[in-house]
Protein backbone atom coordinates (compact mmCIF):
# COMPACT_ATOMS: atom_id res chain seq x y z
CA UNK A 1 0.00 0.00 0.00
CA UNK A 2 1.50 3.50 -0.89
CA UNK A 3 2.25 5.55 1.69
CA UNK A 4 0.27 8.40 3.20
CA UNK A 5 1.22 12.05 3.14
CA UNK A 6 0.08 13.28 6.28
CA UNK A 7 1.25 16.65 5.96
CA UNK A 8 -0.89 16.78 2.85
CA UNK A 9 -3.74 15.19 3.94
CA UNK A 10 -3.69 17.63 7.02
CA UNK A 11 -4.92 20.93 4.80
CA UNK A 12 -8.06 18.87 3.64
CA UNK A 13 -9.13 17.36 6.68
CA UNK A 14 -9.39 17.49 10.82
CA UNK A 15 -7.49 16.04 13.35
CA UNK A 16 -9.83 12.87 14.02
CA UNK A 17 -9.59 12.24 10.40
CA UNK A 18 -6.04 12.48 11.15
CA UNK A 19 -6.07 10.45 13.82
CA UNK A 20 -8.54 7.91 12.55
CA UNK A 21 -6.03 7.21 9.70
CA UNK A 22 -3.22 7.18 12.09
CA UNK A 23 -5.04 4.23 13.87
CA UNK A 24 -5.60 2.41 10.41
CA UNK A 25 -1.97 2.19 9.68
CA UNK A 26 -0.87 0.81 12.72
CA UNK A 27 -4.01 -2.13 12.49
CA UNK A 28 -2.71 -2.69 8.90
CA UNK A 29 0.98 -2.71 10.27
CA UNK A 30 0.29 -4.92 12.93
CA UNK A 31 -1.95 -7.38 10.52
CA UNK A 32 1.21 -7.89 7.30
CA UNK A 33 3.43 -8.22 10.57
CA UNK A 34 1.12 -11.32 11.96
CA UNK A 35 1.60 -12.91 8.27
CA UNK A 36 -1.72 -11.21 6.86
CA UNK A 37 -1.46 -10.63 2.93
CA UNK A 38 -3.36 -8.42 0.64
CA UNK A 39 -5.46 -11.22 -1.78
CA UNK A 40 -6.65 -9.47 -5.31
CA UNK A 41 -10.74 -9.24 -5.54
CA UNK A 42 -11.04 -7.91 -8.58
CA UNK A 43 -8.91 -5.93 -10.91
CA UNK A 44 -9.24 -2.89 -9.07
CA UNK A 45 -9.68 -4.15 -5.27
CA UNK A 46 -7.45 -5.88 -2.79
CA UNK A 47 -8.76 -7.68 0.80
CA UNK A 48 -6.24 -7.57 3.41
CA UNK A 49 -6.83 -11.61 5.04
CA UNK A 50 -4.88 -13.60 7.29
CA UNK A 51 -2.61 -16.39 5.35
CA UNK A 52 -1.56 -19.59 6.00
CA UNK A 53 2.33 -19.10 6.89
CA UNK A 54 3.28 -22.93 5.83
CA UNK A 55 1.07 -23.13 3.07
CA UNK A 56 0.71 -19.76 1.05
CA UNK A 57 -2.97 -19.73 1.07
CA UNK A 58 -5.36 -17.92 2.57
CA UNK A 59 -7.14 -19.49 5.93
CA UNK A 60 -10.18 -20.25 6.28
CA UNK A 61 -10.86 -16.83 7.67
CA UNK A 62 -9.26 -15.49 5.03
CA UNK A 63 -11.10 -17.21 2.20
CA UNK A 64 -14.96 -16.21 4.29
CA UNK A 65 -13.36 -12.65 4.38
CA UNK A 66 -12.76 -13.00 0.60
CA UNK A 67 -16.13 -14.19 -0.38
CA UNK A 68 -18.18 -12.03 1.57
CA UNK A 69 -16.23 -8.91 -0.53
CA UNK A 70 -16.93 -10.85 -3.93
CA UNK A 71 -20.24 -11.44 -2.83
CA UNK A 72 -20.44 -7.54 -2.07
CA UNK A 73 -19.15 -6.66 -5.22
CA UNK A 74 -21.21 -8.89 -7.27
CA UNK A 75 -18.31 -11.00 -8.33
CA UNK A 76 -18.53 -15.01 -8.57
């Protein structure tokens, strides 16, 4: 994920916005550091899901989290 220009971002928006996207990072952070990988929807959307470490895949978790966003989407 590209990363965020706060300084930028701080002339269009308030400090919970801020604050709230402060909190985001660190919860995505925290996630790729536990072995969670970003799995491709669509051509235009990524899920962030936990993976299996030995096997590559995504767990079981990972594949419910995956269908409810194609299901959301529309996609089969």
């Amino acid at each position: 994920m590209p990363a965020v220009n706060l300084e930028a971002a701080k002339k269009a928006v308030g400090d919970r916005e801020l604050n709230a996207l402060r909190k985001a990072k660190l919860q995505e952070e925290k996630k790729l550091k536990k072995g969670w990988q970003y799995y491709k929807v669509s051509n235009t959307i990524s899920v962030l899901v936990p993976f299996d470490k030995k096997e590559g895949v995504p767990t079981e978790d990972g594949w419910r989290m995956i269908n409810i966003q194609k299901k959301l989407l529309g996609i089969k």
